[in-house]
N, C-alpha and C. Protein backbone atom coordinates (compact mmCIF):
# COMPACT_ATOMS: atom_id res chain seq x y z
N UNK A 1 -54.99 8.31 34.74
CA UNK A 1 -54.47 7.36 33.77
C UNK A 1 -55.49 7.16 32.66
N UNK A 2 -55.19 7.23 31.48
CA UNK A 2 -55.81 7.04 30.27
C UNK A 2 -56.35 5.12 30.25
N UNK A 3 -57.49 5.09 29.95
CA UNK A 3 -58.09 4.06 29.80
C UNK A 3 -57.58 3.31 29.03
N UNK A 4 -56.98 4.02 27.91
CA UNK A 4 -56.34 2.95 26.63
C UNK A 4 -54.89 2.33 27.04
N UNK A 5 -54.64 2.67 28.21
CA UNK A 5 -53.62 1.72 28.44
C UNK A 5 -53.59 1.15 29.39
N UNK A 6 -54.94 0.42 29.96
CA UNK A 6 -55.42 -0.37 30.13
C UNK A 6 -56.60 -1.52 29.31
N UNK A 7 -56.27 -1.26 27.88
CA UNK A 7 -57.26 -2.03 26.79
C UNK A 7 -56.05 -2.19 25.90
N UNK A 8 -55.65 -3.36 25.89
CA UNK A 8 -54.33 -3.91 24.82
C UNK A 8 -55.01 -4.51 23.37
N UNK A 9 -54.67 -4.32 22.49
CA UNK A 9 -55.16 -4.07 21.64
C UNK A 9 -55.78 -5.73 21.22
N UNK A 10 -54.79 -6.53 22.05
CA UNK A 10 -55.50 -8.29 21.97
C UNK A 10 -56.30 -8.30 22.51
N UNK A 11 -57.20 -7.66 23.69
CA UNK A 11 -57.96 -7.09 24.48
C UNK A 11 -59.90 -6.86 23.28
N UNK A 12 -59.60 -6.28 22.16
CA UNK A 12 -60.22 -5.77 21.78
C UNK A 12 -60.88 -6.50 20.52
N UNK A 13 -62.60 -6.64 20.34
CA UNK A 13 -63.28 -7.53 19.45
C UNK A 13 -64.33 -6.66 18.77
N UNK A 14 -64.33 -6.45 18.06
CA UNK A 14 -65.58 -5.68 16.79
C UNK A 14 -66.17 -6.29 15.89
N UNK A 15 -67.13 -5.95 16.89
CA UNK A 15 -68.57 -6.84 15.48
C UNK A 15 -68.38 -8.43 16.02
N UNK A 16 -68.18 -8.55 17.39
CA UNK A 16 -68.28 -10.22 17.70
C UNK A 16 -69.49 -10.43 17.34
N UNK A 17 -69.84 -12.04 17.25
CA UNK A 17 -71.04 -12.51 17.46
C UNK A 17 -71.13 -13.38 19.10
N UNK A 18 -72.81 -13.44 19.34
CA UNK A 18 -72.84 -13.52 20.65
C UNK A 18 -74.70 -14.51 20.39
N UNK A 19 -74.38 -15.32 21.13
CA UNK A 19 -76.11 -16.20 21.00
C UNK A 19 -76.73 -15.48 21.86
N UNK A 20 -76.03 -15.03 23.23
CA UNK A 20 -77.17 -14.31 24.42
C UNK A 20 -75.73 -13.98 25.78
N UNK A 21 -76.36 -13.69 26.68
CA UNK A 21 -75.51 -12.51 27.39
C UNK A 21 -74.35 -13.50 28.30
N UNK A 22 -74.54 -15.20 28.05
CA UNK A 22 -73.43 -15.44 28.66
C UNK A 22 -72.07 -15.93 27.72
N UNK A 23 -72.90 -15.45 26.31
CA UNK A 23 -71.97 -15.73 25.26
C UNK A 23 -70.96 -14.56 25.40
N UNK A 24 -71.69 -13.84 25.05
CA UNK A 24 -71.00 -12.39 25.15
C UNK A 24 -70.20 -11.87 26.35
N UNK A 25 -70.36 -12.21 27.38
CA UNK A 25 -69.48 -12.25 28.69
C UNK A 25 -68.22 -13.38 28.07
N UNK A 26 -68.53 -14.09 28.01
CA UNK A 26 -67.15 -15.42 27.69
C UNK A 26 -66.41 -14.98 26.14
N UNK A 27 -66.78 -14.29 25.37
CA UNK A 27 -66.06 -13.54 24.28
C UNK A 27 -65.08 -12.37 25.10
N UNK A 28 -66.07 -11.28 25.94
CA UNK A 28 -65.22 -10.67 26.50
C UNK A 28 -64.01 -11.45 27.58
N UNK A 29 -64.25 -12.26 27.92
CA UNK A 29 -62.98 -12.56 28.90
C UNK A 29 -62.38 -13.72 28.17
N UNK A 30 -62.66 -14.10 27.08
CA UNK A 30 -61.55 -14.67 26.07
C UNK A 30 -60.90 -13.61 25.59
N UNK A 31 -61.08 -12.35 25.43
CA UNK A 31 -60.52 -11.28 25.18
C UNK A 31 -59.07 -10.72 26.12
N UNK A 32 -59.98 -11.14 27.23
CA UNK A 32 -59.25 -10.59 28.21
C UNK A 32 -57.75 -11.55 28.43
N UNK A 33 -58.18 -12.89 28.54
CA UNK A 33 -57.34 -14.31 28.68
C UNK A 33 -56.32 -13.64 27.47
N UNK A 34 -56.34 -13.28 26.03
CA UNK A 34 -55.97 -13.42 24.86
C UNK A 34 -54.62 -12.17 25.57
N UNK A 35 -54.92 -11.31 25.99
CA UNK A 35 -54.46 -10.40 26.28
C UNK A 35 -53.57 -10.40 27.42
N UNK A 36 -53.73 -11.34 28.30
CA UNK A 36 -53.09 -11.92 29.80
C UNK A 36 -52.97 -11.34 31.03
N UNK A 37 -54.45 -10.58 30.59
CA UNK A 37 -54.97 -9.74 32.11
C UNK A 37 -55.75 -10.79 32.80
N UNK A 38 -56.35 -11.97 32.35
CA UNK A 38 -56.82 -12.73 33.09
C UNK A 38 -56.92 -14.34 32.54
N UNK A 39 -56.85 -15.07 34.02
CA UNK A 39 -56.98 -16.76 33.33
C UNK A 39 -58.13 -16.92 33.24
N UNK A 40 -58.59 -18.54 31.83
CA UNK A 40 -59.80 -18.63 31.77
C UNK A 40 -60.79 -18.55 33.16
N UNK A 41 -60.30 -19.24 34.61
CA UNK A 41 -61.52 -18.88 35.34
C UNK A 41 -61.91 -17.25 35.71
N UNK A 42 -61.25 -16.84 35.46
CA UNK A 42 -62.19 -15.27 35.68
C UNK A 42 -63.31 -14.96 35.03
N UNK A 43 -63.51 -15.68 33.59
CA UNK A 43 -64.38 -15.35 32.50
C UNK A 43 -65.68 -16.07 33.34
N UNK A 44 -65.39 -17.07 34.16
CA UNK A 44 -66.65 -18.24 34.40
C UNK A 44 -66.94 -17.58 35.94
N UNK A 45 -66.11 -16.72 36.44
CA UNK A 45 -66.38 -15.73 38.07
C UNK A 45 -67.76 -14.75 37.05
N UNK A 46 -66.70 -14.18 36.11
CA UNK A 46 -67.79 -13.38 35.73
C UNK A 46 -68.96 -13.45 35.50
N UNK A 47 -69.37 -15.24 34.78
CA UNK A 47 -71.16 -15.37 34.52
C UNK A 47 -71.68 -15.71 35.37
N UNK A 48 -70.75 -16.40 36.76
CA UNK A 48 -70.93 -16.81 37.96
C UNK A 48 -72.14 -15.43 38.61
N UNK A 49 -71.46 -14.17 38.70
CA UNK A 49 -71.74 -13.41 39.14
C UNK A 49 -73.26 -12.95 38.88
N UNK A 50 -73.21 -12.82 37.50
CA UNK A 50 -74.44 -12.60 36.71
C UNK A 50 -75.68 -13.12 37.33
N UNK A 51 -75.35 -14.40 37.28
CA UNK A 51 -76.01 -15.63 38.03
C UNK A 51 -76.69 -15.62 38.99
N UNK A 52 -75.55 -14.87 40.24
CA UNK A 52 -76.01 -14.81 41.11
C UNK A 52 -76.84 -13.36 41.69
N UNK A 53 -76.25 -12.53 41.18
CA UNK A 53 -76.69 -11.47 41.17
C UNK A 53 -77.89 -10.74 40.25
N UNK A 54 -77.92 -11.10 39.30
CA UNK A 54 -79.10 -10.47 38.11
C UNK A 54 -77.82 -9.54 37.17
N UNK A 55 -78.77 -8.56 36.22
CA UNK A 55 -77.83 -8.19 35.01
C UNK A 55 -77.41 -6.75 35.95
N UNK A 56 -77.58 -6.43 37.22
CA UNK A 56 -76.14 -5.66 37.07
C UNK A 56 -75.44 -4.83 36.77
N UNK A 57 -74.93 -5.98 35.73
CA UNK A 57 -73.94 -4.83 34.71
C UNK A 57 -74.30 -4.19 34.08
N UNK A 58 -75.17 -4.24 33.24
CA UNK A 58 -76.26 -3.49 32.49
C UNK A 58 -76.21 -1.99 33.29
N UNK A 59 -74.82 -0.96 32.64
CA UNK A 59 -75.10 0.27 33.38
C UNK A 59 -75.46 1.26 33.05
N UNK A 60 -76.08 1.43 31.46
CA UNK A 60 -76.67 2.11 30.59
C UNK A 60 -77.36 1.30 29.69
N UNK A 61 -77.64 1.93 28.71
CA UNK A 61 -78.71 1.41 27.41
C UNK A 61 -77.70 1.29 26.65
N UNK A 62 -77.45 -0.73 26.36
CA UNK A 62 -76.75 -1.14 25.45
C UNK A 62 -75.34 -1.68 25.45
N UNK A 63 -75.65 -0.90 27.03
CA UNK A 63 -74.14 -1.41 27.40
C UNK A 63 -73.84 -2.19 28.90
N UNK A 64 -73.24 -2.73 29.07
CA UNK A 64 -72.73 -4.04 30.01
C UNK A 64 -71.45 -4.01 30.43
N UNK A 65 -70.83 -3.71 31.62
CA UNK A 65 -69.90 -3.43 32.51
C UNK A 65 -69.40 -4.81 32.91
N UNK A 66 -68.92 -6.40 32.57
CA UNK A 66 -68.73 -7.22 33.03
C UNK A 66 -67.41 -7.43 33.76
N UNK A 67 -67.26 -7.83 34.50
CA UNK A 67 -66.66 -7.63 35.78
C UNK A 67 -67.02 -8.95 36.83
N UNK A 68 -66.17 -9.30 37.98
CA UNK A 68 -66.07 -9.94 39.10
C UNK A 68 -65.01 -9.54 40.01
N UNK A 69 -64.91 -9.92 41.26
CA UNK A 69 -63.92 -9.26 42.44
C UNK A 69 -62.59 -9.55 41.89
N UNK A 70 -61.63 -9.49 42.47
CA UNK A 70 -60.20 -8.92 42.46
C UNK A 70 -60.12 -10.86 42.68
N UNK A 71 -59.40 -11.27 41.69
CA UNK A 71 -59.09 -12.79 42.52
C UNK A 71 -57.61 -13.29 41.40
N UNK A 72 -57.49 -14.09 42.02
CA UNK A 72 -56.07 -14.72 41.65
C UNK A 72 -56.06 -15.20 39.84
N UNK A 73 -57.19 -15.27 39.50
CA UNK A 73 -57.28 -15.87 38.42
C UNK A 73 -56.89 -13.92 37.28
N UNK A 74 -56.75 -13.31 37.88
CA UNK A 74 -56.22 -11.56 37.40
C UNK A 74 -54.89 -11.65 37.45
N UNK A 75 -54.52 -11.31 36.14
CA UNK A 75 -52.64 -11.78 36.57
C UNK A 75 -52.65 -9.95 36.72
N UNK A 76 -53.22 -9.21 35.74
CA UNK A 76 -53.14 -7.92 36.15
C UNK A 76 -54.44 -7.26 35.46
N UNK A 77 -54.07 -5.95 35.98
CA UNK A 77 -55.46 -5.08 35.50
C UNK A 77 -55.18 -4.64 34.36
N UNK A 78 -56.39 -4.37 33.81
CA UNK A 78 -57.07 -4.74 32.20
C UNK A 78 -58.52 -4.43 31.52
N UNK A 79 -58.76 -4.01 30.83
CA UNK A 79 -59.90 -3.89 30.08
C UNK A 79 -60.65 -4.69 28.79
N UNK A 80 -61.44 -5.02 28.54
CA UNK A 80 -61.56 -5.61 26.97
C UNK A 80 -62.63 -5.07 26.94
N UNK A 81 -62.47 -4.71 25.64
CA UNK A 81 -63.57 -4.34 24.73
C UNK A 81 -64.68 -4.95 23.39
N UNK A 82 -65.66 -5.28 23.53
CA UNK A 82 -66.46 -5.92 22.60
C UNK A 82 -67.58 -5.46 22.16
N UNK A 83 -67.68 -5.20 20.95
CA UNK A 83 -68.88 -4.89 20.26
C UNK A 83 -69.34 -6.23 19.48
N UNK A 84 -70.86 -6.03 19.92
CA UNK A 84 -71.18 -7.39 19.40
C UNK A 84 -72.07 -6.53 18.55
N UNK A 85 -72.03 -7.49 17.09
CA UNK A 85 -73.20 -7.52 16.18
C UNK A 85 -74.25 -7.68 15.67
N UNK A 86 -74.83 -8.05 16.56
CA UNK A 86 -76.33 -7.91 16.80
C UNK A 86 -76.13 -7.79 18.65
N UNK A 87 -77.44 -6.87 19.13
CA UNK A 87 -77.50 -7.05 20.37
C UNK A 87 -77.88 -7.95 20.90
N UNK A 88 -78.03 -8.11 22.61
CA UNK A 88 -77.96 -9.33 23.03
C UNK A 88 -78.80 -9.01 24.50
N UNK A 89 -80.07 -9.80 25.02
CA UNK A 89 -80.33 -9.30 26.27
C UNK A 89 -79.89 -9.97 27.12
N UNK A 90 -80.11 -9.18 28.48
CA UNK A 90 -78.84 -9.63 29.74
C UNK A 90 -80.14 -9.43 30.53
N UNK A 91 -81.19 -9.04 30.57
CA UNK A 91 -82.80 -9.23 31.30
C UNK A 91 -82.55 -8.36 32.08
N UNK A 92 -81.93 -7.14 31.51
CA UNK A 92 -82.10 -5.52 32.22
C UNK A 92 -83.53 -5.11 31.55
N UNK A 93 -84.63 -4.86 32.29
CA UNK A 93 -85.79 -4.03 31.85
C UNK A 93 -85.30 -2.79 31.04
N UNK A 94 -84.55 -2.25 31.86
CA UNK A 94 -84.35 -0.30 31.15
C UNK A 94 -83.29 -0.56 30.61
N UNK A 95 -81.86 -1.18 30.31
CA UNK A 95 -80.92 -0.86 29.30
C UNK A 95 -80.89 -2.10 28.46
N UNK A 96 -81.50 -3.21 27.89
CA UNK A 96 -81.42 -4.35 26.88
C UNK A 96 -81.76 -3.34 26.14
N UNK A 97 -81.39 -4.10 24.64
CA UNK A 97 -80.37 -5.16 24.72
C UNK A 97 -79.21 -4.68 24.57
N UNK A 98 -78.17 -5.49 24.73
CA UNK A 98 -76.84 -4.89 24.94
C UNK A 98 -76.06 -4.92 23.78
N UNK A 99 -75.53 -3.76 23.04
CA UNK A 99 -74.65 -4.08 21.74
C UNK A 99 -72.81 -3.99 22.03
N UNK A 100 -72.89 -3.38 23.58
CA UNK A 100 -71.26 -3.28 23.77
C UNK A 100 -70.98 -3.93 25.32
N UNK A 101 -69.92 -4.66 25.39
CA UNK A 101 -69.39 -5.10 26.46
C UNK A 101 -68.11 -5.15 27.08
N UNK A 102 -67.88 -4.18 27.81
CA UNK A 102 -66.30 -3.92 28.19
C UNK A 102 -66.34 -4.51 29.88
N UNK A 103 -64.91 -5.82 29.57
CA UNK A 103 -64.72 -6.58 30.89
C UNK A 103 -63.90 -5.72 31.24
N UNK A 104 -63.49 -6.11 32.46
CA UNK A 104 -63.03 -5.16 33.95
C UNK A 104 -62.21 -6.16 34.34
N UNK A 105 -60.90 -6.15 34.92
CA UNK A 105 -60.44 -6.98 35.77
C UNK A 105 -59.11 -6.09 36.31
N UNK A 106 -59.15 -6.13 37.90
CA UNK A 106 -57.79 -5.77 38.37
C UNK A 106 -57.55 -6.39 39.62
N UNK A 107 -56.53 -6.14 40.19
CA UNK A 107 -55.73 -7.25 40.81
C UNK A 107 -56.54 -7.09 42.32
N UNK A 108 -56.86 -5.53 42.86
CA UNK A 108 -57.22 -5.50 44.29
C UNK A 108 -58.13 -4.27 44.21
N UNK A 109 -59.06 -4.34 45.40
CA UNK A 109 -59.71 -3.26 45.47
C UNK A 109 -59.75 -1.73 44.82
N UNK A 110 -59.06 -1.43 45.45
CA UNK A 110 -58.84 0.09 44.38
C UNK A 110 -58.46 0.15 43.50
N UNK A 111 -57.83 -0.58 42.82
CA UNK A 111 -57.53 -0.29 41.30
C UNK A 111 -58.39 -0.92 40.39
N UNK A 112 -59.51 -1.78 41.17
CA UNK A 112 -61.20 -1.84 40.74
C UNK A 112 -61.94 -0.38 40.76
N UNK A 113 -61.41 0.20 41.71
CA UNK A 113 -62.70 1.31 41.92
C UNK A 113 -61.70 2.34 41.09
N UNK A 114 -60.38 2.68 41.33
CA UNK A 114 -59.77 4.04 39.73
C UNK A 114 -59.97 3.63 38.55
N UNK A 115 -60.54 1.97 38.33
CA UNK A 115 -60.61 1.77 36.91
C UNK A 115 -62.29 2.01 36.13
N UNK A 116 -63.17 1.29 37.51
CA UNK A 116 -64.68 1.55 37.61
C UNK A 116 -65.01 3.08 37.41
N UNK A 117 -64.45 4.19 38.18
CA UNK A 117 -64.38 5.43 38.29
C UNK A 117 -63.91 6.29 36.73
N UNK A 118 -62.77 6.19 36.35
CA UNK A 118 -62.63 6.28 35.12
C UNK A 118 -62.77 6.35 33.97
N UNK A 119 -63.95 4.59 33.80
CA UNK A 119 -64.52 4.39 33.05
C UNK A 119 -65.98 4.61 33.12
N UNK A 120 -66.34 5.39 34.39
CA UNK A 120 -67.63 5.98 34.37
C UNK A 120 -67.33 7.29 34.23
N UNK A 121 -66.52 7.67 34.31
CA UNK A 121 -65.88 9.62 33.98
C UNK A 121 -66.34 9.58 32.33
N UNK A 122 -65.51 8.87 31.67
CA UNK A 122 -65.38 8.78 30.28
C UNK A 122 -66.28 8.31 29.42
N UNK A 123 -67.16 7.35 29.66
CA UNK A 123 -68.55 7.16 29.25
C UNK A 123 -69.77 7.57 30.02
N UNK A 124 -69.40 8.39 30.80
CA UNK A 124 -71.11 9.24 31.21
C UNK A 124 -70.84 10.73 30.12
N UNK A 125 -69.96 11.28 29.54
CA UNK A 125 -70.24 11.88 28.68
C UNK A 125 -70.72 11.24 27.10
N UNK A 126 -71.81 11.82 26.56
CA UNK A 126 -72.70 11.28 25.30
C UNK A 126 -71.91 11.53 24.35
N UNK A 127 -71.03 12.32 23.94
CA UNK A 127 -70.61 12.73 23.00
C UNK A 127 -69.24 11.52 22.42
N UNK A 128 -68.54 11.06 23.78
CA UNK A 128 -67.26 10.51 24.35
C UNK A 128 -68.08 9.18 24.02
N UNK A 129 -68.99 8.41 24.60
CA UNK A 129 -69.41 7.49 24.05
C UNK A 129 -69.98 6.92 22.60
N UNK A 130 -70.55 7.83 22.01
CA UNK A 130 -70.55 7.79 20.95
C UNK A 130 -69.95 7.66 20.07
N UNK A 131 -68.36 8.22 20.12
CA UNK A 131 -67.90 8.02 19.60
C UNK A 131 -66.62 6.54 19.58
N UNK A 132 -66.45 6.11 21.11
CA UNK A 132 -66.41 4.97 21.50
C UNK A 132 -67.32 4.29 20.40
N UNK A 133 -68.27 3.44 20.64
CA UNK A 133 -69.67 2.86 19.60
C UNK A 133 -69.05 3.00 18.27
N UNK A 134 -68.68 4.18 17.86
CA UNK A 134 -68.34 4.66 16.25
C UNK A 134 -66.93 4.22 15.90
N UNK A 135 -66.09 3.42 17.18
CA UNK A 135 -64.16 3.60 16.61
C UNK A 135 -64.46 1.97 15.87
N UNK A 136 -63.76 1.99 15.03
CA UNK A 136 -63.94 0.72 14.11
C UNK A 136 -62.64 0.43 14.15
N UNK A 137 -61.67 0.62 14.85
CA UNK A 137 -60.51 0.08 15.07
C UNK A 137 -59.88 0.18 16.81
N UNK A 138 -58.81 -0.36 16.88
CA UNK A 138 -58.22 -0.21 18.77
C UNK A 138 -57.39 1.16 18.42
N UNK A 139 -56.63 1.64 17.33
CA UNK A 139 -56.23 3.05 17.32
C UNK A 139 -57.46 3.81 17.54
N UNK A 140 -58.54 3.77 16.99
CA UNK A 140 -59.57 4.72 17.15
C UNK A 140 -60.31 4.76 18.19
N UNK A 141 -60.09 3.64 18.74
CA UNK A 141 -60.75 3.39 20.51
C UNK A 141 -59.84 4.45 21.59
N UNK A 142 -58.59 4.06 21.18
CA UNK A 142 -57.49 4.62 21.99
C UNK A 142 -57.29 6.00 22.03
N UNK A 143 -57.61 6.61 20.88
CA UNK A 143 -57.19 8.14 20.07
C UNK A 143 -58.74 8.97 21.24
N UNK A 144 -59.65 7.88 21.26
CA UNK A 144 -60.90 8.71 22.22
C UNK A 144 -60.82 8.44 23.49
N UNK A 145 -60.44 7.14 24.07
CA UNK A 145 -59.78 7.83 25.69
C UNK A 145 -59.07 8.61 25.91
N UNK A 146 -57.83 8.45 24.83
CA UNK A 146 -56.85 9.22 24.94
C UNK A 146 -57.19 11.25 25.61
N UNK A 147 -57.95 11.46 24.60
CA UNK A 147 -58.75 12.46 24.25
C UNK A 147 -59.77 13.03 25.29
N UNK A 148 -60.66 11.70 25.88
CA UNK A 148 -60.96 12.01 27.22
C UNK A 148 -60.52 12.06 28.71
N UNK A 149 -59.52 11.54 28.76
CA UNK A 149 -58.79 11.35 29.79
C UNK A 149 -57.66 12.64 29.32
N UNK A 150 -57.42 13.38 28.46
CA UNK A 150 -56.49 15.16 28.28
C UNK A 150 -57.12 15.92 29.44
C-alpha cells in the first residue's frame, strides 16, 4: 500500500513553526485530529511517550517518527506530515535537530508495524527522502510515495 493514502492532505503542514520538540509533536497530531485519524488525546499519548521514554523517535538525522500504541483515541490509521521551519531538538545526541516530523497512528498492532515497515522501506532510501524534504506541496509528497511504493 502506497503511503500517500495514508497522509490526507488535512494531514499535512509545511514550514510549521515549532518552540521545541513538544511543540512540534502537538502540531503533528493537530494534524492528525484535523484529518480524523486521531482524537486530541492521542497527540498528549504521544508527548506522554517521549516523556517517558527519551527521543526515540529521533530515527535519522532531522527526522522524528512520532507515534504512541494503538488506543481508542485512533479512530483510524493515518499519517501526518510536518515540516517545521526552523529545526527543533528532541535531545537525540546523533540525529538533532529535527526539521521533519511524520505522526503515526493506527488502530492495532500490525497495521502499526505495515505502516512502521513501509515507512522505513521508503525513507531508508536517500534519494526518496530527499526528495520527500524537497515536495512543497501534498501532490508532491504523494507523486513520491506514490513513486516509491511502484
Amino acid at each position: 500500500m502506497s503511503l500517500s493514502q495514508w497522509l490526507p492532505a488535512e494531514a499535512v503542514r509545511l514550514h510549521a513553526s515549532a518552540d521545541d520538540w513538544r511543540d512540534a509533536l502537538k502540531v503533528s497530531g493537530e494534524a492528525l485530529v484535523a484529518a480524523g485519524v486521531t482524537l486530541p488525546a492521542y497527540t498528549d499519548e504521544m508527548i506522554a511517550t517521549v516523556e517517558k521514554l527519551g527521543p526515540y523517535i529521533v530515527i535519522a538525522p532531522g527526522l522524528a517518527l512520532a507515534h504512541s500504541r494503538p488506543s481508542p483515541a485512533v479512530q483510524r490509521a493515518g499519517l501526518s506530515w510536518v515540516s517545521l521551519a526552523t529545526p527543533v531538538e528532541f535531545g537525540s545526541a546523533e540525529n538533532d535537530p529535527v526539521d521533519l516530523v511524520i505522526g503515526l497512528a493506527a488502530l492495532d498492532h500490525d497495521g502499526h508495524i505495515e505502516m512502521m515497515s513501509e515507512l522505513a522501506r521508503v525513507i531508508s532510501d536517500e534519494d526518496t527522502l530527499a526528495a520527500l524534504r524537497a515536495a512543497d506541496s501534498v501532490d508532491a509528497l504523494h507523486a513520491v510515495f506514490d513513486a516509491a511504493s511502484a
